[in-house]
PDB file of N, CA and C in Angstrom:
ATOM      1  N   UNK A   1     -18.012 140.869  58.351  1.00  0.00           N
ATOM      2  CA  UNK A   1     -17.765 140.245  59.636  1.00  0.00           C
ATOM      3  C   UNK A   1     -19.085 139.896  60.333  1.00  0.00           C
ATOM      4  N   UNK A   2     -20.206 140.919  60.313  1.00  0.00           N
ATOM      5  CA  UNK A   2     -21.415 140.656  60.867  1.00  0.00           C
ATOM      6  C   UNK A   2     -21.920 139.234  60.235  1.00  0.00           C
ATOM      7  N   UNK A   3     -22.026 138.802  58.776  1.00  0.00           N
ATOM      8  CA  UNK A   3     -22.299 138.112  58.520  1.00  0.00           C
ATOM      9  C   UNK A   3     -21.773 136.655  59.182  1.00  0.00           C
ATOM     10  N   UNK A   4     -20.487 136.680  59.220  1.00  0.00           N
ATOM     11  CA  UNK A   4     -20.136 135.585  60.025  1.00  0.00           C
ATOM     12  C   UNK A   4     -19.988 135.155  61.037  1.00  0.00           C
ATOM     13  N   UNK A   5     -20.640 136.136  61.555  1.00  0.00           N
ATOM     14  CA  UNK A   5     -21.128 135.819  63.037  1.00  0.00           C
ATOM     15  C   UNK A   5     -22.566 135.402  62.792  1.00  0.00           C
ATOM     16  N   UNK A   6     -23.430 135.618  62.046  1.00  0.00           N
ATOM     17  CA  UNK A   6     -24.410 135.365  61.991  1.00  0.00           C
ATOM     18  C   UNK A   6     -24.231 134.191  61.926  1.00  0.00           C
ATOM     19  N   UNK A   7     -23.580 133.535  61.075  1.00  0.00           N
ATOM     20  CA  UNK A   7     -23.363 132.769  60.301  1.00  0.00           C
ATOM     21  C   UNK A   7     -23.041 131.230  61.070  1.00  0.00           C
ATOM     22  N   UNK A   8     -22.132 131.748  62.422  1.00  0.00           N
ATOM     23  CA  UNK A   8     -21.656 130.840  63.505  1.00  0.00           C
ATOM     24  C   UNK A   8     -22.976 130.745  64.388  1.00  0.00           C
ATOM     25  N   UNK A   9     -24.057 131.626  64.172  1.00  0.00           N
ATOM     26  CA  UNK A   9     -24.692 131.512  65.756  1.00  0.00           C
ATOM     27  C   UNK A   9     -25.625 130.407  64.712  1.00  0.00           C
ATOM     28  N   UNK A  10     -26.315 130.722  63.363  1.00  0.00           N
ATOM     29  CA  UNK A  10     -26.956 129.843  63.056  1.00  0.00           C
ATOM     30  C   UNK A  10     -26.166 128.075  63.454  1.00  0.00           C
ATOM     31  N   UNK A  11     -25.403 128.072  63.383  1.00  0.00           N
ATOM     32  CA  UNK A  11     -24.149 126.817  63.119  1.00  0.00           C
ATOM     33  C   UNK A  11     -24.739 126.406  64.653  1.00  0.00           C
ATOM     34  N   UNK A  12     -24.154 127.234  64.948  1.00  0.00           N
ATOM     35  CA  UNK A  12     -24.412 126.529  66.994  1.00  0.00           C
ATOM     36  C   UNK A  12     -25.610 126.174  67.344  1.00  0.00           C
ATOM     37  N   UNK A  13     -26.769 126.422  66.517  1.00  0.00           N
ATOM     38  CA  UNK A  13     -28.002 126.689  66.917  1.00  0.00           C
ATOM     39  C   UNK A  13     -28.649 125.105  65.835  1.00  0.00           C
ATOM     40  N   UNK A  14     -27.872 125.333  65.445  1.00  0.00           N
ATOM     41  CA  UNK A  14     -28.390 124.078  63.892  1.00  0.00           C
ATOM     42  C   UNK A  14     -27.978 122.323  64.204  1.00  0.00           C
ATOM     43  N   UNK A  15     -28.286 121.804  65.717  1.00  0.00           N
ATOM     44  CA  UNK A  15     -27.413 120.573  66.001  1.00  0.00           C
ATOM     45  C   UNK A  15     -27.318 119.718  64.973  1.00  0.00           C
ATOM     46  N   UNK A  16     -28.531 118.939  64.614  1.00  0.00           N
ATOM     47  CA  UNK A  16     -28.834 118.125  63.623  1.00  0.00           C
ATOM     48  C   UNK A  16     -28.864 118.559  62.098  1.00  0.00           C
ATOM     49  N   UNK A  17     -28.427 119.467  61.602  1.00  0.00           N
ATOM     50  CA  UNK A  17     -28.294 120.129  60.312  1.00  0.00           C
ATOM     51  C   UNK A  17     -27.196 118.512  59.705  1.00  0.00           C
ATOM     52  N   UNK A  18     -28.147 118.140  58.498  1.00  0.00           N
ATOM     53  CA  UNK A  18     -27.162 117.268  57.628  1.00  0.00           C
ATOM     54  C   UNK A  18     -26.905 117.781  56.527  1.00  0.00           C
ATOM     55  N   UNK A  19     -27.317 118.415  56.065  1.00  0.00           N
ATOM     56  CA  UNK A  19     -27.120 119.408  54.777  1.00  0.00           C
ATOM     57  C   UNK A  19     -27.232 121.025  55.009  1.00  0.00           C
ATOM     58  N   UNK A  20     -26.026 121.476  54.276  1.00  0.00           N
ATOM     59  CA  UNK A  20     -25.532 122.628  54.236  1.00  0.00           C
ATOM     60  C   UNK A  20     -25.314 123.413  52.595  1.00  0.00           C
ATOM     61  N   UNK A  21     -25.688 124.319  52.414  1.00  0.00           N
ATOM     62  CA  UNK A  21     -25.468 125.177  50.732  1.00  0.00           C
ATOM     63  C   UNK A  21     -25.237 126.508  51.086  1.00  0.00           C
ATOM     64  N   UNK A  22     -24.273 126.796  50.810  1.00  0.00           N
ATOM     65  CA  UNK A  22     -23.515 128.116  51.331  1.00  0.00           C
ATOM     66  C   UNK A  22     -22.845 128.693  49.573  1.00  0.00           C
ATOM     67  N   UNK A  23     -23.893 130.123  49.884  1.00  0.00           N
ATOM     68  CA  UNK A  23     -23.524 130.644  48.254  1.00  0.00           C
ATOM     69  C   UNK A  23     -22.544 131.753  48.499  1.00  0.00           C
ATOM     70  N   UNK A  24     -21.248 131.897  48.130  1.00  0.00           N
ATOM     71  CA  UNK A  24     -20.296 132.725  48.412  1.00  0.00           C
ATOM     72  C   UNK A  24     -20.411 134.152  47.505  1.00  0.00           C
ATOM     73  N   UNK A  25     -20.845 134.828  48.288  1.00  0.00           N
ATOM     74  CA  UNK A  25     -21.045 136.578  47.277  1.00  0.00           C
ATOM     75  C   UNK A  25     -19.053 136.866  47.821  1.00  0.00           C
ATOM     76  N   UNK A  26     -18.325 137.550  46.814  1.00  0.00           N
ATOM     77  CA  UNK A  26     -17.648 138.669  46.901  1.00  0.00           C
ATOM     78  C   UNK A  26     -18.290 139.761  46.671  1.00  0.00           C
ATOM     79  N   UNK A  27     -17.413 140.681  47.368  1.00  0.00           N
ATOM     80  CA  UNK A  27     -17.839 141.791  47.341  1.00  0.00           C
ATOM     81  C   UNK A  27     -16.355 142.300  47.437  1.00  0.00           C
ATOM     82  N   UNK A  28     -16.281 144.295  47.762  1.00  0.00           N
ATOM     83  CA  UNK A  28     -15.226 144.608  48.043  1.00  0.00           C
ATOM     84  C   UNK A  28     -13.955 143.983  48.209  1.00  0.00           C
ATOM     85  N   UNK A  29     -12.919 144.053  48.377  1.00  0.00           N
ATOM     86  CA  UNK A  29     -11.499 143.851  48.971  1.00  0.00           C
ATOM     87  C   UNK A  29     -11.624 144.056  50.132  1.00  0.00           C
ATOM     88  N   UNK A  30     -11.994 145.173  50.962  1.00  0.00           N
ATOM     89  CA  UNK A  30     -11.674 145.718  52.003  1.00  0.00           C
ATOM     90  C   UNK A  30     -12.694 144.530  52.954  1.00  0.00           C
ATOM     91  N   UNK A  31     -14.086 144.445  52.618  1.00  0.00           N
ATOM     92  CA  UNK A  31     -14.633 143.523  53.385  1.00  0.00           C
ATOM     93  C   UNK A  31     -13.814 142.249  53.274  1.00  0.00           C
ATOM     94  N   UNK A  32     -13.393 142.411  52.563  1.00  0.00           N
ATOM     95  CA  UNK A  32     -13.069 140.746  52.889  1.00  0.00           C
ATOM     96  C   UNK A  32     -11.497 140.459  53.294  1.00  0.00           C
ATOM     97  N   UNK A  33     -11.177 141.730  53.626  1.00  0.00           N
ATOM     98  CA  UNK A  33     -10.124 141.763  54.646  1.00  0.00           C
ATOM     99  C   UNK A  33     -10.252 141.630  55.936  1.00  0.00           C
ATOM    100  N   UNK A  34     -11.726 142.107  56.432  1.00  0.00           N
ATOM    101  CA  UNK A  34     -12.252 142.274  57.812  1.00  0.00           C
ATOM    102  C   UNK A  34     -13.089 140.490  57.801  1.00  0.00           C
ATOM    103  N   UNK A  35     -13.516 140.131  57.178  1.00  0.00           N
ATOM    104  CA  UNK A  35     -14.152 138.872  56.922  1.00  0.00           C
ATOM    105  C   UNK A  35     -12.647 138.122  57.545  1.00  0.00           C
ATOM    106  N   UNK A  36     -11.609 138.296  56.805  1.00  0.00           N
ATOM    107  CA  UNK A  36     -10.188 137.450  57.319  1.00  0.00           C
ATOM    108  C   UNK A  36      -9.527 137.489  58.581  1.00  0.00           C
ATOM    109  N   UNK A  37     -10.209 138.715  59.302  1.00  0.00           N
ATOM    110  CA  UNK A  37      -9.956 139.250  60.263  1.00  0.00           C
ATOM    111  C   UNK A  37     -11.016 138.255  61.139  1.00  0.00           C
ATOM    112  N   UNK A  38     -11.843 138.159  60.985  1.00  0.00           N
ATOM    113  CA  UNK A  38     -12.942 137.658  61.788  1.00  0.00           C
ATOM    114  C   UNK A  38     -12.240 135.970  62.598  1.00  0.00           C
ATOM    115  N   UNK A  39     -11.460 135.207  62.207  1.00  0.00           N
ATOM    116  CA  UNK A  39     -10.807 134.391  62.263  1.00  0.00           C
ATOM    117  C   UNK A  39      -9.840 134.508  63.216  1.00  0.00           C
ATOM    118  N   UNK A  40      -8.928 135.627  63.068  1.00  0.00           N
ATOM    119  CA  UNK A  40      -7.696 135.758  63.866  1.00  0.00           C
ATOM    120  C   UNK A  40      -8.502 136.619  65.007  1.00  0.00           C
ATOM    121  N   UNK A  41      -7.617 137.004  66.137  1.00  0.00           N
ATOM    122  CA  UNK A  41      -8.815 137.679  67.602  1.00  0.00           C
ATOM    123  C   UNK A  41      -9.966 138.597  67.357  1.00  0.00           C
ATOM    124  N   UNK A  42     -10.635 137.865  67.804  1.00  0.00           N
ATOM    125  CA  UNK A  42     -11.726 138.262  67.422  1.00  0.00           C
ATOM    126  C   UNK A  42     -12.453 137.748  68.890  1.00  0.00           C
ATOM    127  N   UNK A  43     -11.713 137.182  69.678  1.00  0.00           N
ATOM    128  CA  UNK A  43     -12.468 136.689  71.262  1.00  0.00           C
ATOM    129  C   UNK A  43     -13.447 136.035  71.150  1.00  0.00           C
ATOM    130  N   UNK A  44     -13.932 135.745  70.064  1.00  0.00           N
ATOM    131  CA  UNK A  44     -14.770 134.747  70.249  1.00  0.00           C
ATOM    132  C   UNK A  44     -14.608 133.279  70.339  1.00  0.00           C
ATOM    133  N   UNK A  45     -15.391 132.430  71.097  1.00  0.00           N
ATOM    134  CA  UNK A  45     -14.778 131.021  70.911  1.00  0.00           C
ATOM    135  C   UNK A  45     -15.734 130.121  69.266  1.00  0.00           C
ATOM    136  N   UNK A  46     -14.891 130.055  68.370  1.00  0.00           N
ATOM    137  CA  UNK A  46     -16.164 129.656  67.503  1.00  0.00           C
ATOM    138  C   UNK A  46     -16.227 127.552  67.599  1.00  0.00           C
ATOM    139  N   UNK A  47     -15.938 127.213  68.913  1.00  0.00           N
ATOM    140  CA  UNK A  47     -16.114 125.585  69.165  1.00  0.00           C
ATOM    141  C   UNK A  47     -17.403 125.521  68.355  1.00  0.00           C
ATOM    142  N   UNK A  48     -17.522 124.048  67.541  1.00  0.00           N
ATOM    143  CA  UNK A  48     -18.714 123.939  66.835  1.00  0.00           C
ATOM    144  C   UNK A  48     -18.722 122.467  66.314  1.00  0.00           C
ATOM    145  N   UNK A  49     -19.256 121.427  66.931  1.00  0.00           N
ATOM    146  CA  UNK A  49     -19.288 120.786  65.765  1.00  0.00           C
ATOM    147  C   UNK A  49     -20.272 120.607  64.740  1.00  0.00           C
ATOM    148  N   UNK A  50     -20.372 119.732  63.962  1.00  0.00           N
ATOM    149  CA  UNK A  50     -21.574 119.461  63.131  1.00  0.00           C
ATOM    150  C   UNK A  50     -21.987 118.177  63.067  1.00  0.00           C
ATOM    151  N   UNK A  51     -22.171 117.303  64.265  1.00  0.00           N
ATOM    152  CA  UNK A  51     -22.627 116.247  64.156  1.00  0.00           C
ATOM    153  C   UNK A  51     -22.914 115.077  63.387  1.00  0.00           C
ATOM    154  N   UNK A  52     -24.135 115.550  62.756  1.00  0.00           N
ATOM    155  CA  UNK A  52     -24.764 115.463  61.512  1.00  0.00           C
ATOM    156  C   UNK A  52     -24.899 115.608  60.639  1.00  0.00           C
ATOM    157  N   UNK A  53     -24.139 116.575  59.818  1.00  0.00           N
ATOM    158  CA  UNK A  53     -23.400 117.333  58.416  1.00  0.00           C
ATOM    159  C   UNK A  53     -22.837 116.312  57.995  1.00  0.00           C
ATOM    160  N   UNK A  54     -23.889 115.550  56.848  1.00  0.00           N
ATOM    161  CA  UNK A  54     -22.959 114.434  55.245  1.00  0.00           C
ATOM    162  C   UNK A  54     -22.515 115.749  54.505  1.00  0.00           C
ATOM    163  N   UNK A  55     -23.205 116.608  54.107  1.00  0.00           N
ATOM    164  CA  UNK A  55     -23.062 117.083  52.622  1.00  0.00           C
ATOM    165  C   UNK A  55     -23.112 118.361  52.961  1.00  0.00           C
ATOM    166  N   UNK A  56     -21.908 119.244  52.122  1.00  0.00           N
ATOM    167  CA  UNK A  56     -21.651 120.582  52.456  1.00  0.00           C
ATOM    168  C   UNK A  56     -21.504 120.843  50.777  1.00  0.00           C
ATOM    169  N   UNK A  57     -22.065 122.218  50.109  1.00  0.00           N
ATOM    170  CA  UNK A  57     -21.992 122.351  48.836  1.00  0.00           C
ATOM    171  C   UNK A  57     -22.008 124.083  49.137  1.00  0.00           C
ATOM    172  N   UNK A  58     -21.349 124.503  48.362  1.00  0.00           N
ATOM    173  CA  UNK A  58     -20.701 125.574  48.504  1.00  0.00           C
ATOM    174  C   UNK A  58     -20.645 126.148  46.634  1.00  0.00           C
ATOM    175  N   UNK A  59     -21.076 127.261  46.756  1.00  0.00           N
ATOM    176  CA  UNK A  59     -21.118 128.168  44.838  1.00  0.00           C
ATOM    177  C   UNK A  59     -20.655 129.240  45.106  1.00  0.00           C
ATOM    178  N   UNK A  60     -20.249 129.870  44.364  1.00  0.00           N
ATOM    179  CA  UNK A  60     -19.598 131.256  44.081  1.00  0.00           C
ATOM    180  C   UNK A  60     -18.432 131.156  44.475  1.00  0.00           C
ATOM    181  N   UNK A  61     -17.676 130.078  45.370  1.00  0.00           N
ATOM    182  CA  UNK A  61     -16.296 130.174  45.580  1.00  0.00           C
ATOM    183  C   UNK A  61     -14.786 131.074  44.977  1.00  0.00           C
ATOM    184  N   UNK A  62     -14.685 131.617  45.147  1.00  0.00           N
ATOM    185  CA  UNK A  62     -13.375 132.204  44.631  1.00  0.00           C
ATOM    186  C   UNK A  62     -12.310 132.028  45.628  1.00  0.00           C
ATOM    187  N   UNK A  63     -12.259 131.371  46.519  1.00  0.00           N
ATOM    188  CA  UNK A  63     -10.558 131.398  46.955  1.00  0.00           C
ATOM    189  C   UNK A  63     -10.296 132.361  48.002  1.00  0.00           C
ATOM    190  N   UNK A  64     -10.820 133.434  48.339  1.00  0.00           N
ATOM    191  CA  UNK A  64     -10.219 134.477  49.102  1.00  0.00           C
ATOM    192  C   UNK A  64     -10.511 133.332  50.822  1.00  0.00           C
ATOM    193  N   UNK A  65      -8.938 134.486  51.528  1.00  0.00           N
ATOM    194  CA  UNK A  65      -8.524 134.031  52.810  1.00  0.00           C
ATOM    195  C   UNK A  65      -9.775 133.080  53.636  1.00  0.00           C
ATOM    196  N   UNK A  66     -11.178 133.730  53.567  1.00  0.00           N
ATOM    197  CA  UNK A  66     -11.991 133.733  54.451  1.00  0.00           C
ATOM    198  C   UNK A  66     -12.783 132.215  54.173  1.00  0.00           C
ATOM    199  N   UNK A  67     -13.003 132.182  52.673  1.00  0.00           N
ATOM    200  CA  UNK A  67     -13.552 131.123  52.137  1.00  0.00           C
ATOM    201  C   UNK A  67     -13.286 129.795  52.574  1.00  0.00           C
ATOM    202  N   UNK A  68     -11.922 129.853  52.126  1.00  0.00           N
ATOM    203  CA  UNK A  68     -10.452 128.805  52.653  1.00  0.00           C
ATOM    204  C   UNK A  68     -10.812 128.617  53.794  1.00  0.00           C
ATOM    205  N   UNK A  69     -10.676 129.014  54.854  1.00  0.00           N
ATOM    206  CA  UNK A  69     -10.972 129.235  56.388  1.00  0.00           C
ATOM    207  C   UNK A  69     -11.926 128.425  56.394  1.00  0.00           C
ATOM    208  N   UNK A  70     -13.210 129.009  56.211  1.00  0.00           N
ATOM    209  CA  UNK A  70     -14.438 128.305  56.662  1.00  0.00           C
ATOM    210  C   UNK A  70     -14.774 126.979  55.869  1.00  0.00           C
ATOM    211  N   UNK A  71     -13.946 126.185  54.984  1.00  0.00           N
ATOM    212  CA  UNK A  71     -13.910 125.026  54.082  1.00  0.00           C
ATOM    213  C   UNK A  71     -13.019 124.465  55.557  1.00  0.00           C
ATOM    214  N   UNK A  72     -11.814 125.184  55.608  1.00  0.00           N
ATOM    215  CA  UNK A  72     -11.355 124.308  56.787  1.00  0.00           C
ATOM    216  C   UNK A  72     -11.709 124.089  58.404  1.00  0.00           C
ATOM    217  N   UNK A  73     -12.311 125.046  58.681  1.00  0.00           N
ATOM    218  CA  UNK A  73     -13.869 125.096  59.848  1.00  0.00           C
ATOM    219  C   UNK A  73     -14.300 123.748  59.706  1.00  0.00           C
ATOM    220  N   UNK A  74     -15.285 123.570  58.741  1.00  0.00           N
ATOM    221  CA  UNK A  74     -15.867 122.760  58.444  1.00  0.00           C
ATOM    222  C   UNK A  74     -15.836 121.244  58.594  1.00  0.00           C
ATOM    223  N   UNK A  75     -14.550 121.363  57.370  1.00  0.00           N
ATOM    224  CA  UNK A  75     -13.767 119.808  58.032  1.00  0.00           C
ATOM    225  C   UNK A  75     -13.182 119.534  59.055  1.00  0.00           C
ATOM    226  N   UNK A  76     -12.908 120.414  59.754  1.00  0.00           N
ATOM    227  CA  UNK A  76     -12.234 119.813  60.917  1.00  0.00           C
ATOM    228  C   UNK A  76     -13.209 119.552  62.199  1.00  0.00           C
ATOM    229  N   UNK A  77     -14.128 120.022  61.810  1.00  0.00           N
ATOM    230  CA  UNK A  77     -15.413 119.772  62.448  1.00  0.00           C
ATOM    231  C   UNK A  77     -17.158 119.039  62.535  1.00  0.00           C
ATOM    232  N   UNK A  78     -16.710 118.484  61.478  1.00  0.00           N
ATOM    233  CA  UNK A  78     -17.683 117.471  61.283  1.00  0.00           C
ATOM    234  C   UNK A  78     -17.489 116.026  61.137  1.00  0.00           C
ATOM    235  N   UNK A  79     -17.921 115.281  62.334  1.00  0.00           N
ATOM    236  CA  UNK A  79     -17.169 113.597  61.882  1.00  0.00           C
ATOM    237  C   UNK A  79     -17.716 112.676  60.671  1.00  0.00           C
ATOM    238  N   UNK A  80     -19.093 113.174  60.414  1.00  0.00           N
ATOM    239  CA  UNK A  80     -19.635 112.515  59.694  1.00  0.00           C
ATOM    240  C   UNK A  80     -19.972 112.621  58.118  1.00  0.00           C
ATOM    241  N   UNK A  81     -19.531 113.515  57.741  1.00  0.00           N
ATOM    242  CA  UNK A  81     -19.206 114.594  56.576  1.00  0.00           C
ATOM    243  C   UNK A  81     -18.847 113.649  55.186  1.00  0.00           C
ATOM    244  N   UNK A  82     -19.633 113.804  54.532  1.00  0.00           N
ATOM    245  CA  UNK A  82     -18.804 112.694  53.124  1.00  0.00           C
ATOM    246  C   UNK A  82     -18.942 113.536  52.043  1.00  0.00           C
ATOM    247  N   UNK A  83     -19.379 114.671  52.285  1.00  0.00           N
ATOM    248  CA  UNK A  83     -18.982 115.482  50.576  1.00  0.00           C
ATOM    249  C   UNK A  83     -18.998 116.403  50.783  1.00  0.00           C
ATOM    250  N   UNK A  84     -18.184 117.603  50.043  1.00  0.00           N
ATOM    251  CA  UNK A  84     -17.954 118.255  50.367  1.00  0.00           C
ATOM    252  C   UNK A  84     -17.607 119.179  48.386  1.00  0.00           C
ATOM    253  N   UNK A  85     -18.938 119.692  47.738  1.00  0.00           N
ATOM    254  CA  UNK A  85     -18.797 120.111  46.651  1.00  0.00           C
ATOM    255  C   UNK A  85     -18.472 121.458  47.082  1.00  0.00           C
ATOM    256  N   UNK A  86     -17.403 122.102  45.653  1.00  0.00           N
ATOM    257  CA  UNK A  86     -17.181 123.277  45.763  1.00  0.00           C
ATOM    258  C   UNK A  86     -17.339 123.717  44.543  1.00  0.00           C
ATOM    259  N   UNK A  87     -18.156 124.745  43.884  1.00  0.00           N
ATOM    260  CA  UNK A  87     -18.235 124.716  42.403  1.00  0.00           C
ATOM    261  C   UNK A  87     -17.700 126.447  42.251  1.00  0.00           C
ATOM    262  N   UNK A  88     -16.996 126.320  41.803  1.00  0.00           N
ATOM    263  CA  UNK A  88     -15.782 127.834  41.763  1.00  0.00           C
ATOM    264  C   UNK A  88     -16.331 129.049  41.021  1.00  0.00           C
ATOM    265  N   UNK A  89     -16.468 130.332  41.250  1.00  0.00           N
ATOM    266  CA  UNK A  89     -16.880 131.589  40.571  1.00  0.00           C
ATOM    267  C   UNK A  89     -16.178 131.473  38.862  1.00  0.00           C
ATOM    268  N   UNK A  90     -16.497 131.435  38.376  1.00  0.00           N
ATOM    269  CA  UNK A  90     -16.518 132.029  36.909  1.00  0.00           C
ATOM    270  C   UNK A  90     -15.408 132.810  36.845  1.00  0.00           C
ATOM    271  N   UNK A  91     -14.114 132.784  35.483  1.00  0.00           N
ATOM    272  CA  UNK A  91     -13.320 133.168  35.858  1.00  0.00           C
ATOM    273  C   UNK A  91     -12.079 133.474  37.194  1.00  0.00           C
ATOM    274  N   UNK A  92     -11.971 132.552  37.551  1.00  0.00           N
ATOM    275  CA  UNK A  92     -11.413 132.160  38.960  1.00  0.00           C
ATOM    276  C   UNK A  92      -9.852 131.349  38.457  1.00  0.00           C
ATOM    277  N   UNK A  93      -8.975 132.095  38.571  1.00  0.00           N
ATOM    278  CA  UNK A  93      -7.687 132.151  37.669  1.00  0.00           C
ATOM    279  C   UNK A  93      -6.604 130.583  38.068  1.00  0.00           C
ATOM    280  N   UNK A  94      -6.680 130.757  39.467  1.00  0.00           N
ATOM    281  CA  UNK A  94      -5.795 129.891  40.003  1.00  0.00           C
ATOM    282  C   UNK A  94      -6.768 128.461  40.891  1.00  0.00           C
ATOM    283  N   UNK A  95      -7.558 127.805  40.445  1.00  0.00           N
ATOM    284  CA  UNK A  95      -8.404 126.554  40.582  1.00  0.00           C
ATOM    285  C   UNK A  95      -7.733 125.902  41.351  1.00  0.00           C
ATOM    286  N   UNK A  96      -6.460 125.449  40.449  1.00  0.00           N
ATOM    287  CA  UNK A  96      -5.604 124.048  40.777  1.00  0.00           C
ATOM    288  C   UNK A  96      -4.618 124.616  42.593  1.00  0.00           C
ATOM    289  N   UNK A  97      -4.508 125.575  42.420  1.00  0.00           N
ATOM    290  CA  UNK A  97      -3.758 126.126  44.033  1.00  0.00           C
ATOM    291  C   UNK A  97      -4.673 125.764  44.721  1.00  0.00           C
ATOM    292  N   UNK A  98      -5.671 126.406  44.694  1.00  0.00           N
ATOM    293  CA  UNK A  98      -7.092 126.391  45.353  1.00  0.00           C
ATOM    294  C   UNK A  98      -7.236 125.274  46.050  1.00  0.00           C
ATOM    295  N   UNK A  99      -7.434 124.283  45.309  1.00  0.00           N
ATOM    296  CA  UNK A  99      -7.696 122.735  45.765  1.00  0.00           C
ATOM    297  C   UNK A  99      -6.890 121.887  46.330  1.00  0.00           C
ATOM    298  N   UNK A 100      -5.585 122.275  46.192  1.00  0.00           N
ATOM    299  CA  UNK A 100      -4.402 121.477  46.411  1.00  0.00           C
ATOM    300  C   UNK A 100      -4.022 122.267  47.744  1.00  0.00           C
ATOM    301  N   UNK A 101      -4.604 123.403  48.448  1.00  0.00           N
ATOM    302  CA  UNK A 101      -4.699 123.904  49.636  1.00  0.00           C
ATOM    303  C   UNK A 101      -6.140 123.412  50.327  1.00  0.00           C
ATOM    304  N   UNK A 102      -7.160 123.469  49.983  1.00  0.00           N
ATOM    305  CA  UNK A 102      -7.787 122.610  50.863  1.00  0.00           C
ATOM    306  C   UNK A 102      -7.753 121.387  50.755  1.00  0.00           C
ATOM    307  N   UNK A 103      -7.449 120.648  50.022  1.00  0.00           N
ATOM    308  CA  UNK A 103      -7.364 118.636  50.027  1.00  0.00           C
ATOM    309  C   UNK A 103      -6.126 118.930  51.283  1.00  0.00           C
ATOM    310  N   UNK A 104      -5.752 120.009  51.774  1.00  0.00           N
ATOM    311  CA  UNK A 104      -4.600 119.440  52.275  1.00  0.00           C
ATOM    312  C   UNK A 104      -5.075 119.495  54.539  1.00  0.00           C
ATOM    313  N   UNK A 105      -5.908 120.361  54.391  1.00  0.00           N
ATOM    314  CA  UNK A 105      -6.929 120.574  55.546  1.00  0.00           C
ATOM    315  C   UNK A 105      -7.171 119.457  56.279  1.00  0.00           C
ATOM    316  N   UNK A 106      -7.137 119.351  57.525  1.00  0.00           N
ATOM    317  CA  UNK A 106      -6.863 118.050  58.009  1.00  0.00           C
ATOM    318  C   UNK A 106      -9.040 117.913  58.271  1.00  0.00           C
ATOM    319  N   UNK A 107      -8.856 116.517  58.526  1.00  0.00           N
ATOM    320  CA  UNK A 107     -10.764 116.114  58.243  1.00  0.00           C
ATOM    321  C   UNK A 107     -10.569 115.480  59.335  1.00  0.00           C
ATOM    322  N   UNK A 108     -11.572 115.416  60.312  1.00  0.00           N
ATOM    323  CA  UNK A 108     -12.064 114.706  61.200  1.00  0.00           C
ATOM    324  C   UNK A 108     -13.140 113.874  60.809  1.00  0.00           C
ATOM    325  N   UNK A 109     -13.297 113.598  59.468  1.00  0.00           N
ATOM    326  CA  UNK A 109     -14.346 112.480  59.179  1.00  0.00           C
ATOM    327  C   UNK A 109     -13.702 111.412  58.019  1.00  0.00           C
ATOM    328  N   UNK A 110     -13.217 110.282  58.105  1.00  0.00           N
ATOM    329  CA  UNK A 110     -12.793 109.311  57.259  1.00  0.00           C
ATOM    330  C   UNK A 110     -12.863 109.423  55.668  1.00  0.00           C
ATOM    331  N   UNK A 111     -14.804 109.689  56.413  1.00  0.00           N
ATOM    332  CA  UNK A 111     -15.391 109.404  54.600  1.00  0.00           C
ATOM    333  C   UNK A 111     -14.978 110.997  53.834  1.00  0.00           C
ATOM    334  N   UNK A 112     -15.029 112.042  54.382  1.00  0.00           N
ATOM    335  CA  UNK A 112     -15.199 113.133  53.877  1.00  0.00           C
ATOM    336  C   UNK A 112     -14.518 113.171  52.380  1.00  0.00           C
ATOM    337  N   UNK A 113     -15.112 113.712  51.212  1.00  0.00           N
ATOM    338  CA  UNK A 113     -14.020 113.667  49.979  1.00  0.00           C
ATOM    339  C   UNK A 113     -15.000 114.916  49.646  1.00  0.00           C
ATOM    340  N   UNK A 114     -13.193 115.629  48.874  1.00  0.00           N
ATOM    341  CA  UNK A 114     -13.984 117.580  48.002  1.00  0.00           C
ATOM    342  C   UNK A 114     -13.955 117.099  46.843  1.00  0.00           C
ATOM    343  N   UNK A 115     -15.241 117.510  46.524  1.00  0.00           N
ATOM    344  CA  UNK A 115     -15.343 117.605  44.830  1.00  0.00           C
ATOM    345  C   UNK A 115     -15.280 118.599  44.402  1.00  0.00           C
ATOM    346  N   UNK A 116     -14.562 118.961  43.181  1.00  0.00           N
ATOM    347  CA  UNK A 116     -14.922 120.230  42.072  1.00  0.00           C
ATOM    348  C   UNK A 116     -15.334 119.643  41.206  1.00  0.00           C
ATOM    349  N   UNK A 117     -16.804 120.229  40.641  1.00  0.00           N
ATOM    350  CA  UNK A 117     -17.401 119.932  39.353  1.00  0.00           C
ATOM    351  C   UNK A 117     -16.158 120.390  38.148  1.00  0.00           C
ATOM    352  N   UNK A 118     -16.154 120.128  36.926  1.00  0.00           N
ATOM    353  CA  UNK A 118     -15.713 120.702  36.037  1.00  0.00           C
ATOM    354  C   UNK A 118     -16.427 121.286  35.458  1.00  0.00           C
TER     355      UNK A 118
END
């Protein structure tokens, strides 16, 4: 949870950021129950946009609640956004769910399109 707060203040602090690389560690279960938690009350206001954010690329992905979340953060918050790579953890069972839940994330940017490498 600390981390993603960190994580938001850099964001708020970053106006003009056009590029973004966000490497996804799992860890525990339990953290990343509280990571899912961080989302629902949590009193914070996380308003944010990203102005300037074309390109968001994202590794280690696996899918858990939190990940999802902040893919959909993202898009719904950046107007100018045109890519959006996600290259998935190794052994990562269910891909095709995966994707067919975020393509479905509503985008506030026209151009925005997710890629998965193969």
């Amino acid at each position: 949870m600390q981390q993603m707060l960190a994580a938001f203040c850099i964001f708020r602090s970053s106006l003009v950021l056009q590029k973004l690389y966000i490497k996804a560690i799992s860890v525990e279960n339990k953290s990343a129950a509280s990571a899912d938690g961080f989302w629902e009350g949590s009193g914070e206001d996380f308003s944010c946009t990203f102005g300037h954010l074309q390109v968001v690329e994202v590794t280690g992905f696996t899918g858990i609640a939190s990940e999802v979340k902040l893919i959909g953060f993202v898009l719904a918050n950046a107007p100018v956004l045109e890519r959006l790579q996600i290259k998935f953890k190794e052994n990562v069972g269910n891909t095709v769910d995966i994707f067919r839940e975020l393509i479905r994330f509503r985008r506030i940017s026209p151009k925005a399109e997710i890629v998965v490498p193969a």
